[in-house]
C-alpha atoms as a PDB file:
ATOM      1  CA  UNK A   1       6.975   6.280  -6.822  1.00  0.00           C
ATOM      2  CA  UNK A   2       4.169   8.974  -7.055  1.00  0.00           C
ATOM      3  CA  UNK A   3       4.536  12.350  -5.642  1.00  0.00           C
ATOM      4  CA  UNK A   4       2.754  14.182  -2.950  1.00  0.00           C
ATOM      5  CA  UNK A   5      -0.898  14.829  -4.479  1.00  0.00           C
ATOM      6  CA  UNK A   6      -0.821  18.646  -3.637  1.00  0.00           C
ATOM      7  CA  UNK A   7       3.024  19.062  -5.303  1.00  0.00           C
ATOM      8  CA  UNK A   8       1.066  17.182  -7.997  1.00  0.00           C
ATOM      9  CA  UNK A   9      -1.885  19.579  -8.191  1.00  0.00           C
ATOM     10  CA  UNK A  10       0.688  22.465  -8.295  1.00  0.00           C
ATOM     11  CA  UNK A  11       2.794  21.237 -11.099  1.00  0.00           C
ATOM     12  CA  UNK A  12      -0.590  20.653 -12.619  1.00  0.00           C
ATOM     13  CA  UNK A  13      -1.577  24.318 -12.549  1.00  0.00           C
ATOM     14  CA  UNK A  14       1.691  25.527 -13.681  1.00  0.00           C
ATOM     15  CA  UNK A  15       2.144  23.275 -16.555  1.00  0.00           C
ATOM     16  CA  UNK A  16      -1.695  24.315 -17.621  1.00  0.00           C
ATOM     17  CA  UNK A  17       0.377  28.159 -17.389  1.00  0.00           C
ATOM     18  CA  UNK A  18       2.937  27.027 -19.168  1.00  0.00           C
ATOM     19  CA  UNK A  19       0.828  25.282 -21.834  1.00  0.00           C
ATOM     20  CA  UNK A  20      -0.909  28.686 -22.052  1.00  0.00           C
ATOM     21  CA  UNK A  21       2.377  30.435 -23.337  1.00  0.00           C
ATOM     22  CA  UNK A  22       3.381  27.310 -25.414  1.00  0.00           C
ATOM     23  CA  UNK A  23       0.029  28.072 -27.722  1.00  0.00           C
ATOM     24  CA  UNK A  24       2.325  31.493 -28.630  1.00  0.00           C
ATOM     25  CA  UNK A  25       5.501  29.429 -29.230  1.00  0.00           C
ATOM     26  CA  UNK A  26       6.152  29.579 -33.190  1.00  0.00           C
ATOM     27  CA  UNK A  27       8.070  26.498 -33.136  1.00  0.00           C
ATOM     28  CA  UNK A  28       4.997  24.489 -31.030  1.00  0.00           C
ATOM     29  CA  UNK A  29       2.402  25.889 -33.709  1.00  0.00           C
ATOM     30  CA  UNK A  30       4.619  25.030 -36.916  1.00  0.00           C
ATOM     31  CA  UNK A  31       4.906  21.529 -35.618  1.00  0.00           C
ATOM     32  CA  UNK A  32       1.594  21.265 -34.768  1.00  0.00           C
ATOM     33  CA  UNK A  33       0.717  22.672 -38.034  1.00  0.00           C
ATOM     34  CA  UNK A  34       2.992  20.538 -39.843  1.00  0.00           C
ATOM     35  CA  UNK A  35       4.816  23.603 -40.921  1.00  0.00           C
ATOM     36  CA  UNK A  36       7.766  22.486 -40.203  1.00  0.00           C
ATOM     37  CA  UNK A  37      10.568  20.519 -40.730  1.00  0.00           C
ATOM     38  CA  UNK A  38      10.591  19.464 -36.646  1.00  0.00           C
ATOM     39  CA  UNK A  39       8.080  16.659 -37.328  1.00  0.00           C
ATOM     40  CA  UNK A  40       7.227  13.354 -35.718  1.00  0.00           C
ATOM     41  CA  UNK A  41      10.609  11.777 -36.279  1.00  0.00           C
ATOM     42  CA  UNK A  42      12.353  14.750 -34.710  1.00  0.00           C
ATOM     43  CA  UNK A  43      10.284  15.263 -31.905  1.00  0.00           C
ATOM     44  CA  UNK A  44      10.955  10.921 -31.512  1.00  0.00           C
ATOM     45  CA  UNK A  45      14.387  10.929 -31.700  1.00  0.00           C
ATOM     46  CA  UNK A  46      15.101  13.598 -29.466  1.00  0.00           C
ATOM     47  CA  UNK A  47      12.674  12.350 -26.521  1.00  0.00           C
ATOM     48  CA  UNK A  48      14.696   9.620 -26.869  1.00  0.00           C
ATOM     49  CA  UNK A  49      17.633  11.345 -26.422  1.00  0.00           C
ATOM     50  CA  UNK A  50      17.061  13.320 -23.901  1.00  0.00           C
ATOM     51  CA  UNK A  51      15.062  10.622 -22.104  1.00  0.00           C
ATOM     52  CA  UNK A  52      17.584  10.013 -19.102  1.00  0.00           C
ATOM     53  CA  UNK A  53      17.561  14.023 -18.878  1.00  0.00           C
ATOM     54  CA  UNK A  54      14.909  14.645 -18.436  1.00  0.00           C
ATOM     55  CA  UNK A  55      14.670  11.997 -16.073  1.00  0.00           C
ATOM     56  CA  UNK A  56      17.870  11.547 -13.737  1.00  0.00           C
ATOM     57  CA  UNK A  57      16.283   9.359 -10.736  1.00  0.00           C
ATOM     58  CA  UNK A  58      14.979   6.752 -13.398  1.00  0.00           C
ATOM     59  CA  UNK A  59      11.717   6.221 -12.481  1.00  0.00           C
ATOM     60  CA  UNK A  60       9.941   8.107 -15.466  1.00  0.00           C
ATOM     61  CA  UNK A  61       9.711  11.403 -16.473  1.00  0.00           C
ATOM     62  CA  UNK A  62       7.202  13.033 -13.919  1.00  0.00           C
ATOM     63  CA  UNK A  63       5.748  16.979 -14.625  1.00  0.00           C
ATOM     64  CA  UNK A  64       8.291  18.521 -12.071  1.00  0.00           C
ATOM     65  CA  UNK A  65      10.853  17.121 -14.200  1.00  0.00           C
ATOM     66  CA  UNK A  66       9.505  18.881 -16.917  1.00  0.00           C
ATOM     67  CA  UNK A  67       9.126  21.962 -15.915  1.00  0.00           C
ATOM     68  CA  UNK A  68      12.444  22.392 -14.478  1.00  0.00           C
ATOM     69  CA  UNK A  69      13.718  21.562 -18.217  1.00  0.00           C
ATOM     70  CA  UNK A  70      11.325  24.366 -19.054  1.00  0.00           C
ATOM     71  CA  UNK A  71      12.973  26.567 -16.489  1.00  0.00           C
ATOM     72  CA  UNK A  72      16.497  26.241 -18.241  1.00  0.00           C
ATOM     73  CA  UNK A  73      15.849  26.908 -21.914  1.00  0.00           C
ATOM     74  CA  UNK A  74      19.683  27.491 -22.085  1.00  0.00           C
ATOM     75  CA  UNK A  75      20.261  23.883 -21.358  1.00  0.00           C
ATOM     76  CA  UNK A  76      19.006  22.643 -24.556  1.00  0.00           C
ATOM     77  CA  UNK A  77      19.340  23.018 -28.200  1.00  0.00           C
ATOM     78  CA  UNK A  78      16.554  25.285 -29.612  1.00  0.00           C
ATOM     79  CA  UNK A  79      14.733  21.812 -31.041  1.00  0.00           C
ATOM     80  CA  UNK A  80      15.311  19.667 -27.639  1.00  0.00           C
ATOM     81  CA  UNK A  81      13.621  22.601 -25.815  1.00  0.00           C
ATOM     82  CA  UNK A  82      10.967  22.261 -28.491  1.00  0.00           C
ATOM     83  CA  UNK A  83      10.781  19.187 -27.627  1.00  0.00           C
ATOM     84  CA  UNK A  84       9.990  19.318 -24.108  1.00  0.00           C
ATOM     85  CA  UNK A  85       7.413  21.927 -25.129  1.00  0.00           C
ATOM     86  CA  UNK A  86       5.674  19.743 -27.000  1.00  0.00           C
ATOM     87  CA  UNK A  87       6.032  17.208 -24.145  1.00  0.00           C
ATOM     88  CA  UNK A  88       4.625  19.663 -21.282  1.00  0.00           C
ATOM     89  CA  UNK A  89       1.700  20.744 -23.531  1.00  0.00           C
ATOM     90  CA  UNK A  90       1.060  17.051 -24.502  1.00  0.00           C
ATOM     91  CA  UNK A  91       2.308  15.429 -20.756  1.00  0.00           C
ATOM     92  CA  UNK A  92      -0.915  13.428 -20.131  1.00  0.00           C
ATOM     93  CA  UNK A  93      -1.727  12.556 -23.328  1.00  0.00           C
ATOM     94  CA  UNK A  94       1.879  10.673 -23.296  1.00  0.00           C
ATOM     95  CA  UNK A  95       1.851   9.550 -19.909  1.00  0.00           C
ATOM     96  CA  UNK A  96      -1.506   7.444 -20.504  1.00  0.00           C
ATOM     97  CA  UNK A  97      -0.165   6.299 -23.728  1.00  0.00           C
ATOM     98  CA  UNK A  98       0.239   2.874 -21.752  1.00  0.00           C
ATOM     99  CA  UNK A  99      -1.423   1.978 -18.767  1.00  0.00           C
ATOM    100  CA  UNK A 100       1.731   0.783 -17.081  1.00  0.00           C
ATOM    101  CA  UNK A 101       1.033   2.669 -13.354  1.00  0.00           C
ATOM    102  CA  UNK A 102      -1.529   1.369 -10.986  1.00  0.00           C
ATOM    103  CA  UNK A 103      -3.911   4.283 -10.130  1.00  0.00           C
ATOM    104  CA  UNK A 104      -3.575   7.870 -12.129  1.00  0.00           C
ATOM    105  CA  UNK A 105      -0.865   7.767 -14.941  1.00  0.00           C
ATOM    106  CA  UNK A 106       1.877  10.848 -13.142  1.00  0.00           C
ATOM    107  CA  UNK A 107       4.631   9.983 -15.158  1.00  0.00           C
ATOM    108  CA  UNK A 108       6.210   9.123 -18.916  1.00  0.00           C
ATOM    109  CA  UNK A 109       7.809   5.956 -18.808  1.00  0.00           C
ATOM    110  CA  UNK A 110       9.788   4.264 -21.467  1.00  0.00           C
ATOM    111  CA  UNK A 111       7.138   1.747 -22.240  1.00  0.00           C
ATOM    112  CA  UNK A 112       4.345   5.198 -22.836  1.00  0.00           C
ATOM    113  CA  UNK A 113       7.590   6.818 -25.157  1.00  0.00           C
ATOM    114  CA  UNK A 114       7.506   3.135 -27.342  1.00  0.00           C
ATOM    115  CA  UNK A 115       3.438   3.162 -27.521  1.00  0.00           C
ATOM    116  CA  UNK A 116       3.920   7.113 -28.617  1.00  0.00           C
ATOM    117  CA  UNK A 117       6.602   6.651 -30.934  1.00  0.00           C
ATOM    118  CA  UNK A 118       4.239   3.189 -32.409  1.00  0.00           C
ATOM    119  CA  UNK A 119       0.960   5.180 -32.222  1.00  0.00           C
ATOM    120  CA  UNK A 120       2.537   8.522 -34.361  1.00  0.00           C
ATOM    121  CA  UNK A 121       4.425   6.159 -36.656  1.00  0.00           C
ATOM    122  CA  UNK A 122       0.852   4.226 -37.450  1.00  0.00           C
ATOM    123  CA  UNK A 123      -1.587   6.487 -37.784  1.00  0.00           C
ATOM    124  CA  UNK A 124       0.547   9.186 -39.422  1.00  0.00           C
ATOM    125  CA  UNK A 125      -0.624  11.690 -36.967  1.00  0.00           C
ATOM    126  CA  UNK A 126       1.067  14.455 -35.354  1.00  0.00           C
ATOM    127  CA  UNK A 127       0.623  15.355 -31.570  1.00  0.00           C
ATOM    128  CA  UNK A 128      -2.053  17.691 -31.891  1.00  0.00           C
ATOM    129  CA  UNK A 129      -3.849  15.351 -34.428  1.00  0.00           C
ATOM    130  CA  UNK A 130      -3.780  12.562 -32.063  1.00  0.00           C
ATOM    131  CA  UNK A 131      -4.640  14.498 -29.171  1.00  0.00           C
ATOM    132  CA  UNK A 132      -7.691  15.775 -30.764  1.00  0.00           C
ATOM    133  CA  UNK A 133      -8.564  12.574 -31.206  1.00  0.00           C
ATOM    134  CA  UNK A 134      -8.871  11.069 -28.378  1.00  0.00           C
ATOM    135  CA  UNK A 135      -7.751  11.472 -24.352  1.00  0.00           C
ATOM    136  CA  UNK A 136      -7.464   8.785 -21.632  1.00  0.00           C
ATOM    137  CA  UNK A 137      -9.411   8.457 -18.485  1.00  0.00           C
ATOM    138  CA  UNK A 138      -9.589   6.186 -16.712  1.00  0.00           C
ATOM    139  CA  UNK A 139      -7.082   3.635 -18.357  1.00  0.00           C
ATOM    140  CA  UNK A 140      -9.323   3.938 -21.417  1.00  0.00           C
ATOM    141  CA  UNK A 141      -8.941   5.859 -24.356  1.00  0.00           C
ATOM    142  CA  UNK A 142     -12.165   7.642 -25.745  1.00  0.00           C
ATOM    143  CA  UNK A 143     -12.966   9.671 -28.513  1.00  0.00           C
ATOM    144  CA  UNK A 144     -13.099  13.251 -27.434  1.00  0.00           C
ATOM    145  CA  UNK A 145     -16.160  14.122 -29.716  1.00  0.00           C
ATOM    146  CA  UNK A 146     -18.715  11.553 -29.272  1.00  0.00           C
ATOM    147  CA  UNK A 147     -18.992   9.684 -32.758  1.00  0.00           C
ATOM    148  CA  UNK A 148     -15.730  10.215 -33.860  1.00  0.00           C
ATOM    149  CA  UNK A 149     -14.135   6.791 -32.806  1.00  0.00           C
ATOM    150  CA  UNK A 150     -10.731   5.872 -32.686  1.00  0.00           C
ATOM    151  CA  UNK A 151      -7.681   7.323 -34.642  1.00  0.00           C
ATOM    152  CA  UNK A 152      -6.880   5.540 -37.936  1.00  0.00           C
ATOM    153  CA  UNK A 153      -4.811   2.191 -37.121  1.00  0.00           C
ATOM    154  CA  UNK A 154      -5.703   2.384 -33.314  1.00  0.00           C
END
């Protein structure tokens, strides 16, 4: 079920708001640093946690989901709130992780948390690393510098 395309383009402009802030957030940058001891398995285990959480109608996690979660910092553990930082700043790269929605990706379903979880776990990249290189459109994923090609093991 997709939502309304204008609640869409809101949540849209508030998570780009959001992800603004999140570039400030020392726990975001050690992570994506890999200054930290919150790494990939962390970040992993506690989606999957917090999976039915963050997503109480069961029909993925959509970006009005997530931002209410970012809304109620006191609802979470100082890591699961990390957590969903890392998953608003990185929501369409995760979303379009499999192309398992006819039209535009709008949500993270299980089957986009298993390619993530595959995807970090082979290529030994973090979610900065793989987001830099490469982004979906259209159902295909492209290098974002033009030459650059695909991430290790992709």
């Amino acid at each position: 079920m997709s939502e309304d395309p204008e609640r869409q383009s809101a949540v849209q402009s508030a998570l780009s708001d959001v992800a603004f802030f999140l570039k400030n957030d020392p726990d975001v940058q050690a992570y994506e640093a890999r200054e930290s001891a919150f790494d990939n398995g962390a970040f992993l285990k506690l989606l999957d946690q917090c999976f039915s959480t963050l997503d109480p109608d069961n029909n993925g996690i959509s970006l009005n989901e997530v931002m209410t979660a970012l809304r109620q910092p006191e609802k979470f553990s100082r890591d699961q709130y990390v957590m969903i930082s890392l998953t608003a700043k990185y929501f369409d790269l995760i979303a379009n992780m499999s192309d398992d929605e006819p039209g535009k990706e709008t949500v993270i379903t299980q089957k986009d948390k298993d390619m993530l979880a595959r995807s970090l776990q082979d290529s030994n990249l973090n979610l900065a690393e793989l987001h830099l290189w490469c982004f979906t459109r259209d159902g295909q994923i492209r290098a974002t510098t033009p030459g650059m090609g695909l991430p290790p093991l992709a």
